[in-house]
N, C-alpha and C. Protein backbone atom coordinates (compact mmCIF):
# COMPACT_ATOMS: atom_id res chain seq x y z
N UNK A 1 -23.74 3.57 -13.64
CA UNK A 1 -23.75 5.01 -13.87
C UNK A 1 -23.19 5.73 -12.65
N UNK A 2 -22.68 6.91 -12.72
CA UNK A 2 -21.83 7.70 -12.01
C UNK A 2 -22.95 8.07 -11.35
N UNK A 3 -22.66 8.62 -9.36
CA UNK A 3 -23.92 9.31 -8.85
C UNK A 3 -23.08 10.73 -9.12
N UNK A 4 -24.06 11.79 -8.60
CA UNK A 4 -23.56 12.95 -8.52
C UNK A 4 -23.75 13.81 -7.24
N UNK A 5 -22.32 14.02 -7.12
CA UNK A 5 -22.31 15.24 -5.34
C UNK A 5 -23.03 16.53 -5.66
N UNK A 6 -23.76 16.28 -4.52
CA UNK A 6 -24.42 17.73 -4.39
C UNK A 6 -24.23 18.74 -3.92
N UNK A 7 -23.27 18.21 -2.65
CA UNK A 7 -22.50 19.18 -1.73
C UNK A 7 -21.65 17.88 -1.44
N UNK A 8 -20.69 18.53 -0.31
CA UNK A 8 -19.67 18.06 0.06
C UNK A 8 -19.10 18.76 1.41
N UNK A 9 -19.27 18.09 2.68
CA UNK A 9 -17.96 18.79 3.88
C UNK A 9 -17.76 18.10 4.63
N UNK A 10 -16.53 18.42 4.56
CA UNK A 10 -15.49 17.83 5.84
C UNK A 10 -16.03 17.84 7.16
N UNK A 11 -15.86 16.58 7.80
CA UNK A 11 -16.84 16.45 9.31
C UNK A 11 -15.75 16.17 9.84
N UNK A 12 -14.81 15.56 9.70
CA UNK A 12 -13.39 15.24 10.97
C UNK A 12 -12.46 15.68 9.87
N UNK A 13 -11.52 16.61 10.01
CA UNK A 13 -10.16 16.71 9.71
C UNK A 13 -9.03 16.95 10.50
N UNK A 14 -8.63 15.75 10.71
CA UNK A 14 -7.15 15.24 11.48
C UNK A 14 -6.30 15.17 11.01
N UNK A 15 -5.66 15.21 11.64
CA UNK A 15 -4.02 14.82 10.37
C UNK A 15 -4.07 13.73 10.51
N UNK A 16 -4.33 12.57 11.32
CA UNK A 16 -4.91 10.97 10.96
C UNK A 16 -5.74 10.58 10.16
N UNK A 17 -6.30 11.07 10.06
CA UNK A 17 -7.82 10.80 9.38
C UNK A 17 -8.86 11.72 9.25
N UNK A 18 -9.63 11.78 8.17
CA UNK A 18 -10.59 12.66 7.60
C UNK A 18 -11.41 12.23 7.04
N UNK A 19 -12.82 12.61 7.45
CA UNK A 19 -14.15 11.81 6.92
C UNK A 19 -14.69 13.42 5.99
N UNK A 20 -15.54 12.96 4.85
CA UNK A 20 -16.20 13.92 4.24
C UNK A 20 -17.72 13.23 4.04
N UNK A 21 -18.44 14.28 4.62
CA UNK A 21 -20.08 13.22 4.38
C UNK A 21 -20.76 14.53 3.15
N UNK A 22 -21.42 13.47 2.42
CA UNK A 22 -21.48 14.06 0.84
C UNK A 22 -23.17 13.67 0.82
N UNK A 23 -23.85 15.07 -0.02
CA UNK A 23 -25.13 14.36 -0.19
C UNK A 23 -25.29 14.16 -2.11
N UNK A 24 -25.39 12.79 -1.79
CA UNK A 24 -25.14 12.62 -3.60
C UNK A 24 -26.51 12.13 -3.83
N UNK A 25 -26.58 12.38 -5.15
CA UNK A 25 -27.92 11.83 -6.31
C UNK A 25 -27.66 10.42 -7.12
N UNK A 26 -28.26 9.95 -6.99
CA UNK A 26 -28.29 8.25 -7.90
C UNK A 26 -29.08 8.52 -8.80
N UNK A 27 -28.27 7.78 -9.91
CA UNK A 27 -28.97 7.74 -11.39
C UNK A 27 -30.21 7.69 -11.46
N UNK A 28 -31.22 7.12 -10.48
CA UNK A 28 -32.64 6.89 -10.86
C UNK A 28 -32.84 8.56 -9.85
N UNK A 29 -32.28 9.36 -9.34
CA UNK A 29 -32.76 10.14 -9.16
C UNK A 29 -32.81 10.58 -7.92
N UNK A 30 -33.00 9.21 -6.56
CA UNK A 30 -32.89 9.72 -5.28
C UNK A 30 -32.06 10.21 -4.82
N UNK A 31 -32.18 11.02 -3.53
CA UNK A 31 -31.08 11.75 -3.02
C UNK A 31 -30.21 10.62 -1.39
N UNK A 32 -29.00 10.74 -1.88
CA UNK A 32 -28.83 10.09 -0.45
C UNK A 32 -28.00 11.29 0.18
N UNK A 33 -28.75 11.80 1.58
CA UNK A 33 -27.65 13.46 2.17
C UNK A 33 -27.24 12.93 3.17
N UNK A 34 -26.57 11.61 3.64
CA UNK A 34 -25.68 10.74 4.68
C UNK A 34 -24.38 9.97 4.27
N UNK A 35 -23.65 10.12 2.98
CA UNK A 35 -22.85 9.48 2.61
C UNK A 35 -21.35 9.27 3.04
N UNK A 36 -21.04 8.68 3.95
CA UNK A 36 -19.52 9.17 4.65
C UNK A 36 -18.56 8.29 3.96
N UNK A 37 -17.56 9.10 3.77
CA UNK A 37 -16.23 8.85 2.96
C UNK A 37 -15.02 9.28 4.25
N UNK A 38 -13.88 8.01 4.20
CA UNK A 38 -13.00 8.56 4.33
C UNK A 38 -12.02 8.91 3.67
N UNK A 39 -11.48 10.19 3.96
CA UNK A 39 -10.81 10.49 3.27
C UNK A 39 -9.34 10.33 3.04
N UNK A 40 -8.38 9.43 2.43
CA UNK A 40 -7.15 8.91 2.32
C UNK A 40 -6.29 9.24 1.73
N UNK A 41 -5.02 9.31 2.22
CA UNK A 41 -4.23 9.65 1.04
C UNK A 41 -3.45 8.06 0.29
N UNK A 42 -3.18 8.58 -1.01
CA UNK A 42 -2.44 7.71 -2.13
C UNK A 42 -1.63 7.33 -1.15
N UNK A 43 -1.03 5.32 -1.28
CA UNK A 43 0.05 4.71 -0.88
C UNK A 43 0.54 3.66 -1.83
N UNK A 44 1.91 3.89 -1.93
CA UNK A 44 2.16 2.84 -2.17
C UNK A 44 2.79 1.94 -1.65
N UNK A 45 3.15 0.51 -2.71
CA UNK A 45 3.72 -0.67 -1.73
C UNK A 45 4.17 -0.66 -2.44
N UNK A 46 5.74 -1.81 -1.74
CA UNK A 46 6.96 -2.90 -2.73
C UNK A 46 7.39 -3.72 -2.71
N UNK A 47 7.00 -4.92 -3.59
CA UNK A 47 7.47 -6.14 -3.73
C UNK A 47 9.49 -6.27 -4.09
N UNK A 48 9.93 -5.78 -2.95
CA UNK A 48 11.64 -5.53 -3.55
C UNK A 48 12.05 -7.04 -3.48
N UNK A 49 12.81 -7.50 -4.37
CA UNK A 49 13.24 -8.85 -4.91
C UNK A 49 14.99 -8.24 -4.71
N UNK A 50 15.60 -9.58 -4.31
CA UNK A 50 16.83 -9.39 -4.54
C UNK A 50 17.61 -10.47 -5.85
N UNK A 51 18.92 -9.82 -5.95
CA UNK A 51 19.38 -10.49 -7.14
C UNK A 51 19.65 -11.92 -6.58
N UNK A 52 19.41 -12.68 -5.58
CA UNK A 52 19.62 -13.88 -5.23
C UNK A 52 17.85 -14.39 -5.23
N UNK A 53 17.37 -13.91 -5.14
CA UNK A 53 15.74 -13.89 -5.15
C UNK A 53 15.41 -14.35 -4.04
N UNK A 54 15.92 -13.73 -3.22
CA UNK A 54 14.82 -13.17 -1.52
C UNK A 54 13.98 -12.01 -1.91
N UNK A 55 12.53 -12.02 -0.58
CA UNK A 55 11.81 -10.95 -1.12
C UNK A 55 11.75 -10.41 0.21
N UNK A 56 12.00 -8.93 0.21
CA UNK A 56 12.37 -8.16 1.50
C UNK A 56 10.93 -7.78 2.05
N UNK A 57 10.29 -8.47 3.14
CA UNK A 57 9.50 -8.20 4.23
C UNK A 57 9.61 -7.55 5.25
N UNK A 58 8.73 -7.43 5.76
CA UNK A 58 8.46 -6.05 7.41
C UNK A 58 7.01 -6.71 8.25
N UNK A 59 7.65 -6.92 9.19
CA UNK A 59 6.41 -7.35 10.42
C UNK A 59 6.43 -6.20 11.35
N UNK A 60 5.05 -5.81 11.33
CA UNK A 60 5.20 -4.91 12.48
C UNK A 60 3.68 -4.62 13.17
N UNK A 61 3.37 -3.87 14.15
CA UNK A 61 2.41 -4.08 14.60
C UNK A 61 1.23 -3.00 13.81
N UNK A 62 -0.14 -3.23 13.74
CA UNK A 62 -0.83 -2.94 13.10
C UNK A 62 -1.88 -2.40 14.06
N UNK A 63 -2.01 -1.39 14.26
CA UNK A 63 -3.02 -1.24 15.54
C UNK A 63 -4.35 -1.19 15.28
N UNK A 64 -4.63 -1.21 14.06
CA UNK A 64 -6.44 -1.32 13.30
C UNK A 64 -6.76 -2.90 13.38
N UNK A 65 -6.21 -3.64 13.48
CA UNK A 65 -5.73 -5.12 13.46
C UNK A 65 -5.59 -5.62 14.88
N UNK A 66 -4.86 -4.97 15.65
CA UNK A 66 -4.61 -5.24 16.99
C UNK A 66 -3.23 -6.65 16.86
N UNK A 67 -2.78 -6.52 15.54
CA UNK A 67 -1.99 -7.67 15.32
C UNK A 67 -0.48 -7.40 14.76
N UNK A 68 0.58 -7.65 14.90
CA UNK A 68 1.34 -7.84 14.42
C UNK A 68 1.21 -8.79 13.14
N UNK A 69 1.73 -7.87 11.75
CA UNK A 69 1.67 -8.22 10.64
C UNK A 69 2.71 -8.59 9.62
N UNK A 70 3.09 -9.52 9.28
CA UNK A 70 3.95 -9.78 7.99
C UNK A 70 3.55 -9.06 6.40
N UNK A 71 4.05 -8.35 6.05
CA UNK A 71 3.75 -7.71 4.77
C UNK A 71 4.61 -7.24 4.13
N UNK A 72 4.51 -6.80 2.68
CA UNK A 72 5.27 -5.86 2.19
C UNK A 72 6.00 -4.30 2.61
N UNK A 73 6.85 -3.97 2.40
CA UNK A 73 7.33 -2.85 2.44
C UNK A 73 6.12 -1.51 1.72
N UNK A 74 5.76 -0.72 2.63
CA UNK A 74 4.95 0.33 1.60
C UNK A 74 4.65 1.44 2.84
N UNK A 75 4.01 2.40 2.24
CA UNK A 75 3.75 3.51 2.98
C UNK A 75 2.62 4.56 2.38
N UNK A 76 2.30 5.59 2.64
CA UNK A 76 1.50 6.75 2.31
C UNK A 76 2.64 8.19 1.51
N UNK A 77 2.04 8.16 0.52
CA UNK A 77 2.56 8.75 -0.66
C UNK A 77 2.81 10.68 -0.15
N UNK A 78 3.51 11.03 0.44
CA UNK A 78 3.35 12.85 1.01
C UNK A 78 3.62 13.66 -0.06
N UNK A 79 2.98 14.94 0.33
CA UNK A 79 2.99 15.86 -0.09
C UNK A 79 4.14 16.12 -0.66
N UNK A 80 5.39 15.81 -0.17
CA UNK A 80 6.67 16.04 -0.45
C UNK A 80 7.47 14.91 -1.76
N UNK A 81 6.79 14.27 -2.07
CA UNK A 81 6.98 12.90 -2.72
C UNK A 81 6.68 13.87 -4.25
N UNK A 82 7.17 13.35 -5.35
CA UNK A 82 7.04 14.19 -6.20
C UNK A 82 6.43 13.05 -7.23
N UNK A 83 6.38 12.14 -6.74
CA UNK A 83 5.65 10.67 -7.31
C UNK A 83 5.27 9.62 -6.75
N UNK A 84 4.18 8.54 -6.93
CA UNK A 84 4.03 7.65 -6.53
C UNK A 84 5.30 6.41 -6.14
N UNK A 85 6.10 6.57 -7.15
CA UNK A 85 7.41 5.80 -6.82
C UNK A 85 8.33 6.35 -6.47
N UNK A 86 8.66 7.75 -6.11
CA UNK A 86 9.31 8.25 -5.05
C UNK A 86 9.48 7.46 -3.87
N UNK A 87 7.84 7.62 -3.52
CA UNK A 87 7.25 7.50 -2.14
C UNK A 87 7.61 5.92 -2.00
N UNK A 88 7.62 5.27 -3.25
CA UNK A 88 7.64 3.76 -2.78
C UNK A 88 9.37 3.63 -2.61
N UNK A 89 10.34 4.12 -3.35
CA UNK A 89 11.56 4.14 -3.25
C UNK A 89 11.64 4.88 -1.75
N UNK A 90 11.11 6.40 -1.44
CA UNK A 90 11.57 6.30 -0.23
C UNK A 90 11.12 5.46 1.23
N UNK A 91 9.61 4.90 1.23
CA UNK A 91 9.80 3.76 2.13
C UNK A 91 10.57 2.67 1.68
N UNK A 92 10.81 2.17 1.36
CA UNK A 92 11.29 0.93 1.02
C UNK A 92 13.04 1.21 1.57
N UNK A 93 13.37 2.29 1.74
CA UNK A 93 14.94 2.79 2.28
C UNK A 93 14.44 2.78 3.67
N UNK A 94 13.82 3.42 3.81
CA UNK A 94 13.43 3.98 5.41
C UNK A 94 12.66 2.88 6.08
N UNK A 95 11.94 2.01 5.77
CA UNK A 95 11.51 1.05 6.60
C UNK A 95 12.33 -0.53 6.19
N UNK A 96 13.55 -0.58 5.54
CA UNK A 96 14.33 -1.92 5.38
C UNK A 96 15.18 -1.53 5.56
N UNK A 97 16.10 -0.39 4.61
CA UNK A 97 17.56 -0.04 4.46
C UNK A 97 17.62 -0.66 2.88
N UNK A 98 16.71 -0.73 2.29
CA UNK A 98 17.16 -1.29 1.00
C UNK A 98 16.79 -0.16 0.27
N UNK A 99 17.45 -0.51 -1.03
CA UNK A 99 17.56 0.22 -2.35
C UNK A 99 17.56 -0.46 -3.89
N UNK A 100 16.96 0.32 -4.75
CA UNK A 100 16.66 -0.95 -6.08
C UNK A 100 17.05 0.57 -7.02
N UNK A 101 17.36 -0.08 -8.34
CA UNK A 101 17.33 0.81 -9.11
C UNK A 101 16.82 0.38 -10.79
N UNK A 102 15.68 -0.84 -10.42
CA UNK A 102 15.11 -1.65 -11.27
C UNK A 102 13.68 -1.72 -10.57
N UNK A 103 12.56 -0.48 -11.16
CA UNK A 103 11.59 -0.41 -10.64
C UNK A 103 10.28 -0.59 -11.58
N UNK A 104 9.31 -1.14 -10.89
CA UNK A 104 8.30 -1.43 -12.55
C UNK A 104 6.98 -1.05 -11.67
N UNK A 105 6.09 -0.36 -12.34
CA UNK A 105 4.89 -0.10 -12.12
C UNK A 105 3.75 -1.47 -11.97
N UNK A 106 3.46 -2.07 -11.07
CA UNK A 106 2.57 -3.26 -11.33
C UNK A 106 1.28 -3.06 -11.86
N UNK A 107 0.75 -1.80 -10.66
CA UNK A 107 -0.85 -1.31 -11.13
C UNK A 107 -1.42 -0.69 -9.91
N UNK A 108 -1.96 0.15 -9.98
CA UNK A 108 -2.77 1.08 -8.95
C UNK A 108 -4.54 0.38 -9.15
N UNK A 109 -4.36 0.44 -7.70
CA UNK A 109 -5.71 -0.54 -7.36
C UNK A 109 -6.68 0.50 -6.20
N UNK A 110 -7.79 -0.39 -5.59
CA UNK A 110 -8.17 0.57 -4.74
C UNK A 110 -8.55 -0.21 -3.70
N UNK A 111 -8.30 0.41 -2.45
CA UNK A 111 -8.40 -0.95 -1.18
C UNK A 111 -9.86 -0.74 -1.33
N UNK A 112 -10.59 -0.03 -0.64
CA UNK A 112 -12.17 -0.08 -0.20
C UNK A 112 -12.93 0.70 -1.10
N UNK A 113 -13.52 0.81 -2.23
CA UNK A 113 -14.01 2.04 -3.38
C UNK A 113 -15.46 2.44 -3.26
N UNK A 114 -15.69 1.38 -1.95
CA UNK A 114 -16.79 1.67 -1.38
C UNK A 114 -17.03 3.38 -0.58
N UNK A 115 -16.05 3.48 0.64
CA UNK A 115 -16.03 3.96 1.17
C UNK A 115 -14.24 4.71 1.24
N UNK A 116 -13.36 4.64 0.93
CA UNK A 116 -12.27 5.05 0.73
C UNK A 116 -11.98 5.96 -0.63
N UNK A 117 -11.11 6.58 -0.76
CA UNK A 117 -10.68 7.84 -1.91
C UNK A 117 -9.21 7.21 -2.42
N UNK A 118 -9.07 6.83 -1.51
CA UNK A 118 -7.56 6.09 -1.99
C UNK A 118 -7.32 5.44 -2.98
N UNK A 119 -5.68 5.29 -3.11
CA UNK A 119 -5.83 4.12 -4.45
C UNK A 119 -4.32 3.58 -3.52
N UNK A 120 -3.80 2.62 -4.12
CA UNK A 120 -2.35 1.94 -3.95
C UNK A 120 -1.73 1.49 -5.08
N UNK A 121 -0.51 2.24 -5.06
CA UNK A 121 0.22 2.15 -6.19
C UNK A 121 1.27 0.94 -5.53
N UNK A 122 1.57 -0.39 -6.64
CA UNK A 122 2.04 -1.40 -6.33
C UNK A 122 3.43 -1.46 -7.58
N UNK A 123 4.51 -1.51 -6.76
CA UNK A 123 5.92 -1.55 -7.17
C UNK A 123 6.23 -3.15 -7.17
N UNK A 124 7.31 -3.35 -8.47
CA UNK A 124 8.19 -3.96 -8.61
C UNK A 124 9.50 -3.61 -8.38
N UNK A 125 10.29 -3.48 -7.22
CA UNK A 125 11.68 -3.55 -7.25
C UNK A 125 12.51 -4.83 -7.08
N UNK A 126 12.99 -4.65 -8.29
CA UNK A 126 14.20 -6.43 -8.80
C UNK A 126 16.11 -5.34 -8.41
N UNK A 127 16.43 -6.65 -7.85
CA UNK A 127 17.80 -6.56 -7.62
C UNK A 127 17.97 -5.29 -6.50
N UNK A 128 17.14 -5.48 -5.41
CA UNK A 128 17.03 -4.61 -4.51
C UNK A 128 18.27 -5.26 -3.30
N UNK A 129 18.78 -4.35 -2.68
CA UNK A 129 20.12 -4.50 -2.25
C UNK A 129 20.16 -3.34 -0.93
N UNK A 130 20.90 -4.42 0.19
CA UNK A 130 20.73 -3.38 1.63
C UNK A 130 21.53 -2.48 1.34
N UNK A 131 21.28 -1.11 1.79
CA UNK A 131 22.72 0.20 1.28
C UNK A 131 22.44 1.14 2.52
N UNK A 132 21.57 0.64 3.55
CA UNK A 132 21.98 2.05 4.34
C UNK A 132 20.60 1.05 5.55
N UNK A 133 21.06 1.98 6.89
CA UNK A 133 20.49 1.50 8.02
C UNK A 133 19.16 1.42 7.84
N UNK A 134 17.71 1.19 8.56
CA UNK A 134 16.23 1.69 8.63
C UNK A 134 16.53 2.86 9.14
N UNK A 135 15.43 3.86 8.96
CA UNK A 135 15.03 5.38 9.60
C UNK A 135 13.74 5.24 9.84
N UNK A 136 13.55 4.97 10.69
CA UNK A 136 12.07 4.84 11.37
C UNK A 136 11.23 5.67 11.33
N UNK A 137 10.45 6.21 11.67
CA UNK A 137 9.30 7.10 12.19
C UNK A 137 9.13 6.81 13.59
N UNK A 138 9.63 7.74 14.37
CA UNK A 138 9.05 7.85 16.18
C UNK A 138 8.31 6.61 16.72
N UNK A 139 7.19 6.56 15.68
CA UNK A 139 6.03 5.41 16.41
C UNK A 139 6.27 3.73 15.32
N UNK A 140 7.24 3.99 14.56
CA UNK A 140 7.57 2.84 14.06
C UNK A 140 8.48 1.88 14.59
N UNK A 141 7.94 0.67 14.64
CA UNK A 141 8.79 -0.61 15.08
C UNK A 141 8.75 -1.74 13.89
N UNK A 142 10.14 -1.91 12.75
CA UNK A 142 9.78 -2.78 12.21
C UNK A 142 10.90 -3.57 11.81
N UNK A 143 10.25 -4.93 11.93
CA UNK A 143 11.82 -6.55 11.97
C UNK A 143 11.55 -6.26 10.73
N UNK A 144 12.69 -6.73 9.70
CA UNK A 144 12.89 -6.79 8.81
C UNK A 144 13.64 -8.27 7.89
N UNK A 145 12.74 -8.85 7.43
CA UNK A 145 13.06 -10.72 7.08
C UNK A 145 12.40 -10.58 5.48
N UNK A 146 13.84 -11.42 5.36
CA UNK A 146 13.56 -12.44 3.77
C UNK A 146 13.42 -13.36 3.55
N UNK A 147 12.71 -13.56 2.67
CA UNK A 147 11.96 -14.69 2.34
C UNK A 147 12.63 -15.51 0.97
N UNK A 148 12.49 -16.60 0.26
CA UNK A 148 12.66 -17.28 -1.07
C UNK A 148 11.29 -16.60 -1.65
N UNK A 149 11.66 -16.14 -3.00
CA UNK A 149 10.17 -15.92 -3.68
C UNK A 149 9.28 -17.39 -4.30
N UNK A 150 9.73 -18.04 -3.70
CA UNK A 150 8.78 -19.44 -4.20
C UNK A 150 8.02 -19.13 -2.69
N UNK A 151 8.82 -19.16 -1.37
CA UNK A 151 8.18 -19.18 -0.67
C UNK A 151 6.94 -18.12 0.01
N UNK A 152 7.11 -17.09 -0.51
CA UNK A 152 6.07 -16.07 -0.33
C UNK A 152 4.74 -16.62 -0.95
N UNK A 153 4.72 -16.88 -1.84
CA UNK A 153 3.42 -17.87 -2.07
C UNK A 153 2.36 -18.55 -1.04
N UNK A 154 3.43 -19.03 -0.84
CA UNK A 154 3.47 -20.69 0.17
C UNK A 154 2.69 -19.17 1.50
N UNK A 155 3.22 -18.62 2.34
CA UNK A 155 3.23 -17.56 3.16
C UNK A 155 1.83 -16.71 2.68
N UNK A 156 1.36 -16.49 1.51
CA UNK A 156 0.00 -15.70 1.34
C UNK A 156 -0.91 -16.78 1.22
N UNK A 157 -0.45 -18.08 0.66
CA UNK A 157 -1.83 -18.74 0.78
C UNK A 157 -2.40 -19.45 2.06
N UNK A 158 -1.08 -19.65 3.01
CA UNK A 158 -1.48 -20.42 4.48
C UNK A 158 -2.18 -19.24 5.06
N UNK A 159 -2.02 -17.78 5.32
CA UNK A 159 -2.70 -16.66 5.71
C UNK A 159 -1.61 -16.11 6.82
N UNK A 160 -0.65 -16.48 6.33
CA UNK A 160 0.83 -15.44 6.89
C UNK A 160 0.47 -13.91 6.82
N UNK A 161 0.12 -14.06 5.25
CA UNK A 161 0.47 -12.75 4.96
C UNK A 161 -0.94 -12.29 5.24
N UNK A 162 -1.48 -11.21 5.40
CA UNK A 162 -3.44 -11.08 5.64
C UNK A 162 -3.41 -9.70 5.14
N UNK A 163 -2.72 -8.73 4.59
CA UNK A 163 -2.99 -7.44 4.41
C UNK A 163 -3.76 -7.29 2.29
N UNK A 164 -4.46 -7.07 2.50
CA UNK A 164 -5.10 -6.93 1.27
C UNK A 164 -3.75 -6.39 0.38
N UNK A 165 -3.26 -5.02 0.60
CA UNK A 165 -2.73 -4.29 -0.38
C UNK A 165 -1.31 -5.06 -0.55
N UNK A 166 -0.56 -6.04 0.27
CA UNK A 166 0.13 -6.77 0.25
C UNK A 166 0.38 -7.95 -0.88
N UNK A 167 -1.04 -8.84 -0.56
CA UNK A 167 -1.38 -9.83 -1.21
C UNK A 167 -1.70 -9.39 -2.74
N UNK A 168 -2.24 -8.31 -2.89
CA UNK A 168 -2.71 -7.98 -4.36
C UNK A 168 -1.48 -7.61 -5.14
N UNK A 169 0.08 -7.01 -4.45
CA UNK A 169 1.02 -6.41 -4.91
C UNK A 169 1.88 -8.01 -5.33
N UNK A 170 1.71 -8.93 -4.57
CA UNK A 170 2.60 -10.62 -4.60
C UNK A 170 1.99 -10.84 -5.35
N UNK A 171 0.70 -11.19 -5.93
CA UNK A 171 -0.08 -11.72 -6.70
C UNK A 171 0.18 -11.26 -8.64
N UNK A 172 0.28 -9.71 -8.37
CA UNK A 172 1.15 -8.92 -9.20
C UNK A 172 2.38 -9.02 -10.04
N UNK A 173 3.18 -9.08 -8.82
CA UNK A 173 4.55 -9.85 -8.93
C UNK A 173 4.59 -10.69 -9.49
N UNK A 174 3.84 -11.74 -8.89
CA UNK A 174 4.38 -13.07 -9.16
C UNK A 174 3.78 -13.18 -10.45
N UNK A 175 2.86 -12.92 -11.17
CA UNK A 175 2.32 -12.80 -12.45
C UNK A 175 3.62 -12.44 -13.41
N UNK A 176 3.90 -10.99 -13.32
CA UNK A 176 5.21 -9.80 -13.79
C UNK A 176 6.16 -11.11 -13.97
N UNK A 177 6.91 -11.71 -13.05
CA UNK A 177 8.02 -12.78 -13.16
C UNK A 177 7.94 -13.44 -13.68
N UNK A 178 6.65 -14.52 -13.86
CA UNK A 178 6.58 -15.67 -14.09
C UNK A 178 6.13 -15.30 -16.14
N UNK A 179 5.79 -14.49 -16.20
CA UNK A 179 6.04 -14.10 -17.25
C UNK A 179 7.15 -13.00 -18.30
N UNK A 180 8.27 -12.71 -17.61
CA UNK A 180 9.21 -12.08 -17.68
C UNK A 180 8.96 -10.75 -18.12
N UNK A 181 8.09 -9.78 -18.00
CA UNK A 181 7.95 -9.04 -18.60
C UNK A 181 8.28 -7.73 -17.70
């Protein structure tokens, strides 16, 4: 059963990050008035495949992680984005240099539904093709490597790959393909 907010306010609003602590009611009735949420915006990711079937990756450093990460292409969905696959078409230019014009909805999921508002919208781009340089972001640093799509597998199950929203978008994929649909 659904709880219900009783109130609701913003305790940190950053342009990084934003917590909202909520005092909600549970179905049997108690009150919990400590509930902290952060607050996230929509991202999506992209599994871009090429017509030779490489799958276009990005390692870069992860500072919640403290690690340099192998993952999919993806980003945070802006204000300016007029869709979820906008946003995934325009990272996927700006952090590879690639471009697809064969895009499939996999499925919008939710990283943490515990404590997060977010969701991640997970792309299929097939016959994705380099057409223009990376455009970074100031604080972005990212190598850009392809893979065989047999071998991305091989790469999420040894623990190459470690990013949740990553692994759930390959897993996706590789479903989508292997059944041609």
């Amino acid at each position: 059963k659904h709880w219900k907010t009783l109130h609701a306010e913003m305790v940190l609003d950053h342009r990084w990050y934003k917590v909202r602590r909520e005092e909600v009611q549970l179905p049997d009735g108690r009150v919990l008035d400590d509930y902290y949420l952060s607050v996230r915006p929509e991202v999506a990711v992209v599994f871009p495949l090429t017509a030779s079937g490489e799958v276009v990756m990005v390692r870069q450093y992860k500072h919640g992680a403290g690690e340099i990460l192998l993952e999919l292409p993806g980003g945070i969905v802006d204000d300016t984005d007029a869709s979820p696959e906008e946003a995934a078409r325009r990272e996927l230019r700006e952090e590879t240099g690639y471009v697809s014009d064969d895009w499939t909805l996999l499925g919008t999921v939710h990283d943490d539904p515990t404590k997060n508002t977010n969701r991640f919208h997970l792309y299929l781009a097939r016959n994705a093709r380099r057409a223009t340089e990376q455009a970074l972001d100031e604080n972005e640093e990212i190598a850009v490597e392809t893979f065989p799509l047999a071998q991305v597998m091989q790469l999420a199950a040894s623990g190459e790959i470690r990013t949740a929203n990553s692994l759930a978008t390959i897993l996706l994929a590789q479903a989508r393909l292997a059944f041609n649909v």
